[in-house]
PDB file of N, CA and C in Angstrom:
ATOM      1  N   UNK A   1       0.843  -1.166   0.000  1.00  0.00           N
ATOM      2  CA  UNK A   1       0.000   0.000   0.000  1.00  0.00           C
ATOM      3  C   UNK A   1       0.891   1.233   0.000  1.00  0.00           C
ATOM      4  N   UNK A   2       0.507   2.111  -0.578  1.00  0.00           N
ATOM      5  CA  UNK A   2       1.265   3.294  -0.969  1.00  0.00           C
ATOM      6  C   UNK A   2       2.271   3.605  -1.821  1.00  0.00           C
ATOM      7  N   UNK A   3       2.674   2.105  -3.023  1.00  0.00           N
ATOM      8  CA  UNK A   3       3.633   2.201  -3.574  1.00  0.00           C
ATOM      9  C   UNK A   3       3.077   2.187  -4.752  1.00  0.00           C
ATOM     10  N   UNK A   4       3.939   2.450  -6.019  1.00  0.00           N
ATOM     11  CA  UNK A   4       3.267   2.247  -7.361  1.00  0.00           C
ATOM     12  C   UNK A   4       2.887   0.903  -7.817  1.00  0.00           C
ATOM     13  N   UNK A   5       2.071   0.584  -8.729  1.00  0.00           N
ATOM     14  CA  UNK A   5       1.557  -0.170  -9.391  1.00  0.00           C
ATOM     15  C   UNK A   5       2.611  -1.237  -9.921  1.00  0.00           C
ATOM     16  N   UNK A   6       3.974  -0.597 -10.130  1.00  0.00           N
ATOM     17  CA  UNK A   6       4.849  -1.120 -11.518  1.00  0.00           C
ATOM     18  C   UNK A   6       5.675  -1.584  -9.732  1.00  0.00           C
ATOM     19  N   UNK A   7       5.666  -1.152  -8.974  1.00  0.00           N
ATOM     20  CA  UNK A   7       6.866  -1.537  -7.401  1.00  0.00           C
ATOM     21  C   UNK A   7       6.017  -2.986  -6.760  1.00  0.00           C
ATOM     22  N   UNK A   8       4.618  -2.569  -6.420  1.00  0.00           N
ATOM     23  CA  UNK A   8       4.282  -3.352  -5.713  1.00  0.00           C
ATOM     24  C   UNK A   8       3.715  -4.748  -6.298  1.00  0.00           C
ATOM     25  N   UNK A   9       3.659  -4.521  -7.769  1.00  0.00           N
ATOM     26  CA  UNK A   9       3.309  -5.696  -8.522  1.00  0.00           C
ATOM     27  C   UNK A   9       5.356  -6.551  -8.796  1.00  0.00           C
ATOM     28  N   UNK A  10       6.100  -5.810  -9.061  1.00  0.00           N
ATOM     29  CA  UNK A  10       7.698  -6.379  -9.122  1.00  0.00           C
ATOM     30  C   UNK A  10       7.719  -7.006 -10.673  1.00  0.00           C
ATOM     31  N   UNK A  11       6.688  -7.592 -11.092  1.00  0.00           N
ATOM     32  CA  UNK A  11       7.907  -7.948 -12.614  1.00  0.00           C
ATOM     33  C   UNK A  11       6.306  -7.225 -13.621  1.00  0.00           C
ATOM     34  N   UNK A  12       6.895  -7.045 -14.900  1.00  0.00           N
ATOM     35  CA  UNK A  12       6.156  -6.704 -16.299  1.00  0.00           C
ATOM     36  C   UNK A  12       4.603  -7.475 -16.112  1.00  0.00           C
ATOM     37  N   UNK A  13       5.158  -8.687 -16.215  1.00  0.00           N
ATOM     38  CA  UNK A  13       3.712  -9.308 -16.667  1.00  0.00           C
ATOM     39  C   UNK A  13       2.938  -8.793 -15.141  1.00  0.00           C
ATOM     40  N   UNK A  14       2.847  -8.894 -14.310  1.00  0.00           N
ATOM     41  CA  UNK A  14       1.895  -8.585 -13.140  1.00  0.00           C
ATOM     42  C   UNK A  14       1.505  -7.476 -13.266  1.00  0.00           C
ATOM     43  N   UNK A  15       2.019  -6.476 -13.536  1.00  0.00           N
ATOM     44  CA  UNK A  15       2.163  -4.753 -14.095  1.00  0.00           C
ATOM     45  C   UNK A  15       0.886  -4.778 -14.802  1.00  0.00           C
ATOM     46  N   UNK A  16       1.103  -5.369 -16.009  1.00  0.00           N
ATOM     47  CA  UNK A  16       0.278  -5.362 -17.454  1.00  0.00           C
ATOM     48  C   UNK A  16      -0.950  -6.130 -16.745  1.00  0.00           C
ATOM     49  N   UNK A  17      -1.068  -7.141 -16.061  1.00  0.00           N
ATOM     50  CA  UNK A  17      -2.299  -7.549 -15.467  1.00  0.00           C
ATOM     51  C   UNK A  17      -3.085  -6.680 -14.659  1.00  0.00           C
ATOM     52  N   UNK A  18      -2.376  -5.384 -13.766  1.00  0.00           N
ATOM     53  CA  UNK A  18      -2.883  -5.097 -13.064  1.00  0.00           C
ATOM     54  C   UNK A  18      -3.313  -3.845 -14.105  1.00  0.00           C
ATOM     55  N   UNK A  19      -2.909  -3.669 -14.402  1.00  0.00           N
ATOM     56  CA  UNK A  19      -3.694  -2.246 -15.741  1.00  0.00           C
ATOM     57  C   UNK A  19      -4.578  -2.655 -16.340  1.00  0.00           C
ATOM     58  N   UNK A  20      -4.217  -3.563 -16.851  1.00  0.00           N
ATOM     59  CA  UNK A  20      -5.759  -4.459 -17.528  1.00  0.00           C
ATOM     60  C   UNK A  20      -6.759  -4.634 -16.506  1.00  0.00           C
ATOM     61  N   UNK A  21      -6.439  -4.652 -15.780  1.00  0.00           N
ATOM     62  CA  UNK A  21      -7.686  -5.426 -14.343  1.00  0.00           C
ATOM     63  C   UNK A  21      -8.508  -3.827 -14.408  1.00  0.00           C
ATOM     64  N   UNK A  22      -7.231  -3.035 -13.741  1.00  0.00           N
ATOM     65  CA  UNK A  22      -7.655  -1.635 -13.537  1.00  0.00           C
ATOM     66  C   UNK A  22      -8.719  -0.974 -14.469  1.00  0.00           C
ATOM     67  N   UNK A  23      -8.497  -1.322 -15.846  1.00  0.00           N
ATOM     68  CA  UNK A  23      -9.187  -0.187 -17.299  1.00  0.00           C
ATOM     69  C   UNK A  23     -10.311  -1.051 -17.704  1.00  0.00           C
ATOM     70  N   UNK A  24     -10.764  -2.553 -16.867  1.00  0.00           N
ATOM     71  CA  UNK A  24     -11.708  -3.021 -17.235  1.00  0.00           C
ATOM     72  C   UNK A  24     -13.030  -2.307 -16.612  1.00  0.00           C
ATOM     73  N   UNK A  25     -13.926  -1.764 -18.144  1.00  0.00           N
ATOM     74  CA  UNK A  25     -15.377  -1.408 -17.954  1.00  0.00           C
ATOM     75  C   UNK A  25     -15.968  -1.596 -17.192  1.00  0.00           C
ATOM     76  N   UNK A  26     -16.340  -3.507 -17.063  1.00  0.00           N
ATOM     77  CA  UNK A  26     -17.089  -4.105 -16.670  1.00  0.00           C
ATOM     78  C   UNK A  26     -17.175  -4.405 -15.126  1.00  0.00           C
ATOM     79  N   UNK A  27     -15.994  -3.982 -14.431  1.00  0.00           N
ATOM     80  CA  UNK A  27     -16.157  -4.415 -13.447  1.00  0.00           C
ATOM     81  C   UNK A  27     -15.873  -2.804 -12.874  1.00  0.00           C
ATOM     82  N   UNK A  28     -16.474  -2.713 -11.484  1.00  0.00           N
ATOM     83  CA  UNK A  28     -16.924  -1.559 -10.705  1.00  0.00           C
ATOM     84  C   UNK A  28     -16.210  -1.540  -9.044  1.00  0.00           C
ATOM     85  N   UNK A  29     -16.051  -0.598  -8.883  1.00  0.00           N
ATOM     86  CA  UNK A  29     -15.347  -0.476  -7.222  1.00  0.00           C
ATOM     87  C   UNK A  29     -16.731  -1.070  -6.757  1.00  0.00           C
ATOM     88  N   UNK A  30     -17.625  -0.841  -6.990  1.00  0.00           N
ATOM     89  CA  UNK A  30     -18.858  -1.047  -5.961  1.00  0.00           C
ATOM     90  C   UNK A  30     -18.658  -2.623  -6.356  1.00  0.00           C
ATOM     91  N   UNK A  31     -18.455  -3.483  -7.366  1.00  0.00           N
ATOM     92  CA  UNK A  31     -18.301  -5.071  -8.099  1.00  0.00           C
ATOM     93  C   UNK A  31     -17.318  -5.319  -6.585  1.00  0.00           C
ATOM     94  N   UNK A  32     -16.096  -4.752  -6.743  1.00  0.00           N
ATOM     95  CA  UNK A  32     -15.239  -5.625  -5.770  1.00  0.00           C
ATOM     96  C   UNK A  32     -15.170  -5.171  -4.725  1.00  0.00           C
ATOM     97  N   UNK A  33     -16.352  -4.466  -4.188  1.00  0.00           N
ATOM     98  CA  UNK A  33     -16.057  -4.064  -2.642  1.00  0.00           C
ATOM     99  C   UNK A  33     -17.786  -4.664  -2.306  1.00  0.00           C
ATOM    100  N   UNK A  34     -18.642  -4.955  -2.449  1.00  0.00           N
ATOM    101  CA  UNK A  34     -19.705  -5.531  -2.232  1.00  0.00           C
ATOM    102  C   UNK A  34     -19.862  -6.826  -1.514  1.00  0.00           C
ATOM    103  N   UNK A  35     -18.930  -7.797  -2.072  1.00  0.00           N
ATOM    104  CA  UNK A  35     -18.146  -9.063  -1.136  1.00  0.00           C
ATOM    105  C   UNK A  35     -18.465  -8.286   0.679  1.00  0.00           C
ATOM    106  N   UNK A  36     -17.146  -7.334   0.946  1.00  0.00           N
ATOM    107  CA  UNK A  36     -16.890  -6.816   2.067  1.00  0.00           C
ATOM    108  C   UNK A  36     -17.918  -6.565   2.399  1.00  0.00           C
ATOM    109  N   UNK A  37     -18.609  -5.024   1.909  1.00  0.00           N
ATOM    110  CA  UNK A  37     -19.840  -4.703   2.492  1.00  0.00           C
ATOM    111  C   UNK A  37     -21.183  -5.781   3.350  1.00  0.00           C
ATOM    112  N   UNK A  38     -20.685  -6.291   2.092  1.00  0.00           N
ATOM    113  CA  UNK A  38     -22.138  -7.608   2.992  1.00  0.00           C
ATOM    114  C   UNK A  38     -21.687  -8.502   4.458  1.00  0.00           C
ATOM    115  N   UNK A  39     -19.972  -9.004   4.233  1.00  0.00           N
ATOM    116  CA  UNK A  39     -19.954  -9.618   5.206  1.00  0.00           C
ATOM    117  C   UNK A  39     -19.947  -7.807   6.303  1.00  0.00           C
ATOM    118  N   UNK A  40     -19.517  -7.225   6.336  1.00  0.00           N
ATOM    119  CA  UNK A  40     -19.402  -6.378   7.119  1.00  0.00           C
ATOM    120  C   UNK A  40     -21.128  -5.880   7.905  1.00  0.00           C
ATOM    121  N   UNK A  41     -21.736  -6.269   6.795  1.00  0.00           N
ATOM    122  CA  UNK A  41     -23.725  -6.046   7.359  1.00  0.00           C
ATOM    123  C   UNK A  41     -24.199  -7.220   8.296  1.00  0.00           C
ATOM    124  N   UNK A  42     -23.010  -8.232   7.861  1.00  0.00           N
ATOM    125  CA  UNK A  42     -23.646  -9.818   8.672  1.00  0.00           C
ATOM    126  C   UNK A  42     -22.969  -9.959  10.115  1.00  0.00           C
ATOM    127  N   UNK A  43     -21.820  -9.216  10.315  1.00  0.00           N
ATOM    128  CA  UNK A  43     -21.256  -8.705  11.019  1.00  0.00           C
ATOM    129  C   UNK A  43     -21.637  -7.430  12.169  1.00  0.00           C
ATOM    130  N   UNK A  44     -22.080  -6.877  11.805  1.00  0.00           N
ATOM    131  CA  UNK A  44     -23.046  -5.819  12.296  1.00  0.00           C
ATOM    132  C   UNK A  44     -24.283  -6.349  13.069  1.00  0.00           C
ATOM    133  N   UNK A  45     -24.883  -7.099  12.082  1.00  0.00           N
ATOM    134  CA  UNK A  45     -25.951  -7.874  12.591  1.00  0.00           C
ATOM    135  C   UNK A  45     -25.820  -9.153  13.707  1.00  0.00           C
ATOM    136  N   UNK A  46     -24.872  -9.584  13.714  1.00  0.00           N
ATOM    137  CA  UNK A  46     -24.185 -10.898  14.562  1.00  0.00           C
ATOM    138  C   UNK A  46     -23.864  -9.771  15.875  1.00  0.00           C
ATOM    139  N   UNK A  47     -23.588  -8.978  15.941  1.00  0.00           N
ATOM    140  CA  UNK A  47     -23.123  -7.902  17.180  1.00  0.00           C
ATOM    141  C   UNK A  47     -24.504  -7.594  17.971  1.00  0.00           C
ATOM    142  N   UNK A  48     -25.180  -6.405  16.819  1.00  0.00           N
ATOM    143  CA  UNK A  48     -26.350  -6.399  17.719  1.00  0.00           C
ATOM    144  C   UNK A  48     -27.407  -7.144  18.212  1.00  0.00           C
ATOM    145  N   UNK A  49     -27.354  -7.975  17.319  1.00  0.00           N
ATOM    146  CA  UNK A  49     -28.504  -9.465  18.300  1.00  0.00           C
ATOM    147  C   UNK A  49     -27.456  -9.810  20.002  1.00  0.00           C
ATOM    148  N   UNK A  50     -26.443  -9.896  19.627  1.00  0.00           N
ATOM    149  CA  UNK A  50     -25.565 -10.745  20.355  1.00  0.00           C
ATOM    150  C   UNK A  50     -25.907  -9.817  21.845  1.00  0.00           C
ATOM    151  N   UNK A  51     -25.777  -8.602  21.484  1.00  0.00           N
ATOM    152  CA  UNK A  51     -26.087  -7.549  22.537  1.00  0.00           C
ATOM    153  C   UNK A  51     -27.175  -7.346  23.197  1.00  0.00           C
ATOM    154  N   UNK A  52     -28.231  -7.476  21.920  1.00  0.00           N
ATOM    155  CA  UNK A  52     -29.764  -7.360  22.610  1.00  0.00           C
ATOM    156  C   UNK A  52     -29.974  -8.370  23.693  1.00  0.00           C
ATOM    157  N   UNK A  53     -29.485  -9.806  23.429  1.00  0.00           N
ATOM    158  CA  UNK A  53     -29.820 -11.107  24.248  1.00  0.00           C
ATOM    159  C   UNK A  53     -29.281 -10.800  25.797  1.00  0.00           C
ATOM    160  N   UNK A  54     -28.070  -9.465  25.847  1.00  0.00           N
ATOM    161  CA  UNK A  54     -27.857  -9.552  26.998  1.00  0.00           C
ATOM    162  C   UNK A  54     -28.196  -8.672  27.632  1.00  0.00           C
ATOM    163  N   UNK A  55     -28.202  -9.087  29.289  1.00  0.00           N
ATOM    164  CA  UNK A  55     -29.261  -8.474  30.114  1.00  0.00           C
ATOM    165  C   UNK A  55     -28.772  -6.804  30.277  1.00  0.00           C
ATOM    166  N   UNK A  56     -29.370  -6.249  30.871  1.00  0.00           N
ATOM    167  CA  UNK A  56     -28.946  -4.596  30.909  1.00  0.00           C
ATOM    168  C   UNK A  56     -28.233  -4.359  31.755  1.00  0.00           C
TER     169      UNK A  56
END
């Protein structure tokens, strides 16, 4: 994290994969962060039940 693309990938071909990955249309920040989000809602939800059940 915080380094370039061409450092933190280290050789050509990983480089060229990750640009390609990057300039693809089809896929969306919201595409690969949606995974997270959800476990992070099931997570959320596993807390506050967990809390409600206990006494005051």
């Amino acid at each position: 994290m915080g380094q370039t693309i061409p450092f933190a990938c280290q050789d050509g071909a990983s480089t060229k994969a990750a640009y390609r990955f990057l300039s693809n249309d089809r896929v969306s920040e919201h595409d690969i962060l949606s995974g997270h989000f959800h476990a992070s809602a099931q997570r959320v939800k596993a807390t506050a039940r967990g809390r409600a059940s206990l006494p005051p």
